[in-house]
PDB file of N, CA and C in Angstrom:
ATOM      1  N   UNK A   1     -12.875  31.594   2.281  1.00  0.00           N
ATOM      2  CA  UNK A   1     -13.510  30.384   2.821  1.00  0.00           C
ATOM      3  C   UNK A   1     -14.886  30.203   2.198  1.00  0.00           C
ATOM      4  N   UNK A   2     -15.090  28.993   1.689  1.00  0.00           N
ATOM      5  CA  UNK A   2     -16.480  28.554   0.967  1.00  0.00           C
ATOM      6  C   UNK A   2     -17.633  28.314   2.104  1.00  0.00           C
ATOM      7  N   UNK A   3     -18.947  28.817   2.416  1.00  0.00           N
ATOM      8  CA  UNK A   3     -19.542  28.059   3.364  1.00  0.00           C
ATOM      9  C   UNK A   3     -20.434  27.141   2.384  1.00  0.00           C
ATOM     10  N   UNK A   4     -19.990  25.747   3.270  1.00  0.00           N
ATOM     11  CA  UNK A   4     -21.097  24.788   2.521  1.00  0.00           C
ATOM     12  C   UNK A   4     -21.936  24.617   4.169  1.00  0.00           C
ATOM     13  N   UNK A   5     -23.030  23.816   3.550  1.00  0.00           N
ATOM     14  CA  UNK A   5     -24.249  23.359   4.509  1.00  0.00           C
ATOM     15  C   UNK A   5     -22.987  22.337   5.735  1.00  0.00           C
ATOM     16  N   UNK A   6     -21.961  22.241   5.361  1.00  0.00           N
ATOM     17  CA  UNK A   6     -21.551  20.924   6.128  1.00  0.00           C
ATOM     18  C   UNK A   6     -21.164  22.330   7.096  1.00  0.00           C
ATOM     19  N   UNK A   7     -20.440  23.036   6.794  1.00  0.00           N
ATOM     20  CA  UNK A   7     -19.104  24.035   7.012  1.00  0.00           C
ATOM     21  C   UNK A   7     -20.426  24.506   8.227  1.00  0.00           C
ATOM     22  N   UNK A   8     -21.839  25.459   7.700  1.00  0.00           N
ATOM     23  CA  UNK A   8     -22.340  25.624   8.640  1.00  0.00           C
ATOM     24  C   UNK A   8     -22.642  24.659   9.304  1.00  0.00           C
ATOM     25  N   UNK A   9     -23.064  23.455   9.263  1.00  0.00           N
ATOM     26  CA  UNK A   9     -23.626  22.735  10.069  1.00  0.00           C
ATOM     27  C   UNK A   9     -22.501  22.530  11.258  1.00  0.00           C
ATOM     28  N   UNK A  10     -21.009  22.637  11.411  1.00  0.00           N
ATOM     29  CA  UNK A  10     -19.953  22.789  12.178  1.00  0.00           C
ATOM     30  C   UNK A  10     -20.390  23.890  12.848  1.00  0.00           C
ATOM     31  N   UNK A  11     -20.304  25.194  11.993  1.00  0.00           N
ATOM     32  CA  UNK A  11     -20.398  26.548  13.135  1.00  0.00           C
ATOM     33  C   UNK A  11     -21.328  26.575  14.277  1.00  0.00           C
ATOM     34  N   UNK A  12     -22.116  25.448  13.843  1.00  0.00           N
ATOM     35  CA  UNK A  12     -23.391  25.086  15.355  1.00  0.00           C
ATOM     36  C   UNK A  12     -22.297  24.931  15.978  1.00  0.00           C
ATOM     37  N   UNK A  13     -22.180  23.884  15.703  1.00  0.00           N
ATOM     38  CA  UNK A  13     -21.348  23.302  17.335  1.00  0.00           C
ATOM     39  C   UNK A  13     -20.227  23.731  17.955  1.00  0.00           C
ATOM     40  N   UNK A  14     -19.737  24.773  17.016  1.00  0.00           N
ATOM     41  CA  UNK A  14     -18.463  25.637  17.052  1.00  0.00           C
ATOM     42  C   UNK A  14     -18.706  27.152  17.027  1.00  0.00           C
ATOM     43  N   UNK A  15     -19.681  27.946  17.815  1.00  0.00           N
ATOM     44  CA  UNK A  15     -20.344  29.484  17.664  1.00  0.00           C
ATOM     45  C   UNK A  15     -19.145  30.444  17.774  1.00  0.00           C
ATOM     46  N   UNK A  16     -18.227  29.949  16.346  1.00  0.00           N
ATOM     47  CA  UNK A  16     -17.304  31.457  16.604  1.00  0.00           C
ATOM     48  C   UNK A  16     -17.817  32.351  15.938  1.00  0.00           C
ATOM     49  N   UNK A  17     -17.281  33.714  16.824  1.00  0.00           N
ATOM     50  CA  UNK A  17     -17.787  34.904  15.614  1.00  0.00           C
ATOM     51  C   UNK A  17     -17.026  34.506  14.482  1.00  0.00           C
ATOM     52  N   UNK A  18     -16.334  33.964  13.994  1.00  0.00           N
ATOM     53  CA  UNK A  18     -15.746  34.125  12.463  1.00  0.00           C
ATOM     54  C   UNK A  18     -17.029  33.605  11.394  1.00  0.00           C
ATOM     55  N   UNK A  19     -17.730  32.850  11.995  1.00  0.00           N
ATOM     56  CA  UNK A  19     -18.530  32.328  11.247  1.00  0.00           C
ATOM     57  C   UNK A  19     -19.664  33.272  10.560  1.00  0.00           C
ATOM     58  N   UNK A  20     -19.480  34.434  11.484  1.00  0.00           N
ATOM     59  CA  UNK A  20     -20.489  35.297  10.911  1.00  0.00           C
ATOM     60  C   UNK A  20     -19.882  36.537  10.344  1.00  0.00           C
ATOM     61  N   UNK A  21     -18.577  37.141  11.035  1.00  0.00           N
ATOM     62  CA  UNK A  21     -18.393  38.352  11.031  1.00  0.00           C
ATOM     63  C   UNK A  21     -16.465  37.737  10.993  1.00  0.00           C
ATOM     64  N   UNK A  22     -15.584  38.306   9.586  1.00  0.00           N
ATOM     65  CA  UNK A  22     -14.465  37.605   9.604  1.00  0.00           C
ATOM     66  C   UNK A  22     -13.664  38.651  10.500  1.00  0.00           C
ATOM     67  N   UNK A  23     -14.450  39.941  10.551  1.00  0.00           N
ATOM     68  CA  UNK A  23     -13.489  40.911  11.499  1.00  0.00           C
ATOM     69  C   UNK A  23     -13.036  40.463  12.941  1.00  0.00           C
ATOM     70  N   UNK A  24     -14.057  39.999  14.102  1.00  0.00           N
ATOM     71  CA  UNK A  24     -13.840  39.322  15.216  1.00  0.00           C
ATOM     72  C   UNK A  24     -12.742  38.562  15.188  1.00  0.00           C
ATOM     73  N   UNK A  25     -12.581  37.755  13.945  1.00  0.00           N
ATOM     74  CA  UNK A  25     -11.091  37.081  14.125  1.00  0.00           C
ATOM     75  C   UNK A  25      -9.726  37.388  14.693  1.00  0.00           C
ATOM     76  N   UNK A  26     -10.006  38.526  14.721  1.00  0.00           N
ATOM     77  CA  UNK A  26      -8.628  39.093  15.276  1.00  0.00           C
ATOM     78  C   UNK A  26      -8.785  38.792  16.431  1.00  0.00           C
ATOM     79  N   UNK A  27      -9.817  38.921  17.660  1.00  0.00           N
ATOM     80  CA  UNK A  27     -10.006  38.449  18.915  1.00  0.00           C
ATOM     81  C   UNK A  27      -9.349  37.121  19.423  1.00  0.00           C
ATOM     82  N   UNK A  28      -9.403  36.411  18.236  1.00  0.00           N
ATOM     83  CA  UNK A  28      -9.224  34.587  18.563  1.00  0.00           C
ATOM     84  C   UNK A  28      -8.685  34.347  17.783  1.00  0.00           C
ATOM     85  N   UNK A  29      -7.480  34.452  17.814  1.00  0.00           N
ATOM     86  CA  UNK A  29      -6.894  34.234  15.807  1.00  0.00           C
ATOM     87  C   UNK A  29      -6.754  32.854  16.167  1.00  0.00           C
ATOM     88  N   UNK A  30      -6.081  31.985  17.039  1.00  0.00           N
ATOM     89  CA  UNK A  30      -6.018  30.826  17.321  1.00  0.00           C
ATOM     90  C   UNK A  30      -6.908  29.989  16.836  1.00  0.00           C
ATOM     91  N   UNK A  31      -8.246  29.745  17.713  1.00  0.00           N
ATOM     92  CA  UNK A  31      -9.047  29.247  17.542  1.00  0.00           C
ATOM     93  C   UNK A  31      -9.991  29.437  16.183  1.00  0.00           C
ATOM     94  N   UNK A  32      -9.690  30.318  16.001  1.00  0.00           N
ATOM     95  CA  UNK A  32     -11.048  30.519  14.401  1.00  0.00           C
ATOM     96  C   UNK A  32      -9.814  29.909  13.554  1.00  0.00           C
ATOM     97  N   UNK A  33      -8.547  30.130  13.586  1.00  0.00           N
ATOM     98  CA  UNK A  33      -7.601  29.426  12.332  1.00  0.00           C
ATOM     99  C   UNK A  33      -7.864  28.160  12.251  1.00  0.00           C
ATOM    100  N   UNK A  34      -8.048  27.805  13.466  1.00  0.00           N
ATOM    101  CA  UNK A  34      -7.849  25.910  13.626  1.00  0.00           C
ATOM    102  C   UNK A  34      -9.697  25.280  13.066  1.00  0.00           C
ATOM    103  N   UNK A  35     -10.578  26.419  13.133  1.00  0.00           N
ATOM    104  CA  UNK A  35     -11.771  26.267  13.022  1.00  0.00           C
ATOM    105  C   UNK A  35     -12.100  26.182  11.470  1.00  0.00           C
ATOM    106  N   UNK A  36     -11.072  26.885  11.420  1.00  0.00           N
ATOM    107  CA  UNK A  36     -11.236  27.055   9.906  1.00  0.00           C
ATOM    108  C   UNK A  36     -10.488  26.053   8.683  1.00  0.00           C
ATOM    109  N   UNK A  37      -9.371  25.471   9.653  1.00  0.00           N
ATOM    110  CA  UNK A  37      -8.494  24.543   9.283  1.00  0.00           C
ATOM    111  C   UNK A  37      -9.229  23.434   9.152  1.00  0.00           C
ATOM    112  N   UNK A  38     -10.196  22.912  10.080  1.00  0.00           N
ATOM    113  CA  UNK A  38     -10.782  21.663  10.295  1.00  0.00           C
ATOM    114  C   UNK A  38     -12.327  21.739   9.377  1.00  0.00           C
ATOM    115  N   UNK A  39     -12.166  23.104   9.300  1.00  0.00           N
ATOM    116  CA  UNK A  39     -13.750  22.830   8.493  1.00  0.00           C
ATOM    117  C   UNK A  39     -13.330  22.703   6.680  1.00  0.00           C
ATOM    118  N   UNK A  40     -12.076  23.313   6.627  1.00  0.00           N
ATOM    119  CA  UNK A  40     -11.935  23.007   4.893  1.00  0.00           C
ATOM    120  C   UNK A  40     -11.056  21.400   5.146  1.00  0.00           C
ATOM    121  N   UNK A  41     -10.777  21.025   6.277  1.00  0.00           N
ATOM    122  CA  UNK A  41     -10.319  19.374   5.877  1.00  0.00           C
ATOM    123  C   UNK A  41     -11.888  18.792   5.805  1.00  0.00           C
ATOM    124  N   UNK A  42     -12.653  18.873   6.144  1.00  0.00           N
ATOM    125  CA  UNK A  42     -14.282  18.549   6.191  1.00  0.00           C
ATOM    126  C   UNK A  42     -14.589  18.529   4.991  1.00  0.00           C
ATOM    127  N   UNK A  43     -14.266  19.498   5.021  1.00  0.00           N
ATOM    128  CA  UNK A  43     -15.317  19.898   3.142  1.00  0.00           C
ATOM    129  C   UNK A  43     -14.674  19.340   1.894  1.00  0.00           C
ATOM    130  N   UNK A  44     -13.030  18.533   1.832  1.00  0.00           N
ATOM    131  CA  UNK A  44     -12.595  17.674   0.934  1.00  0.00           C
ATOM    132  C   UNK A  44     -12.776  16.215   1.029  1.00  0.00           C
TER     133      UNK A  44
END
């Protein structure tokens, strides 16, 4: 996953740990997938 300024500017409003730490993901696989889904439709 690329972070651009947009990508962070999402993780505000979206404080998953994936954003910082990709290990936590396992906690929330759901939600960080879909977080992550919506932030690379963002970034095209």
């Amino acid at each position: 996953m690329i972070i651009t300024p947009k990508n962070r500017r999402s993780s505000l409003l979206f404080p998953i740990p994936d954003s910082r730490f990709p290990i936590p993901d396992s906690r929330f696989p759901i939600p960080c997938f879909l977080y992550v889904y919506i932030s690379n439709e963002n970034a095209i």
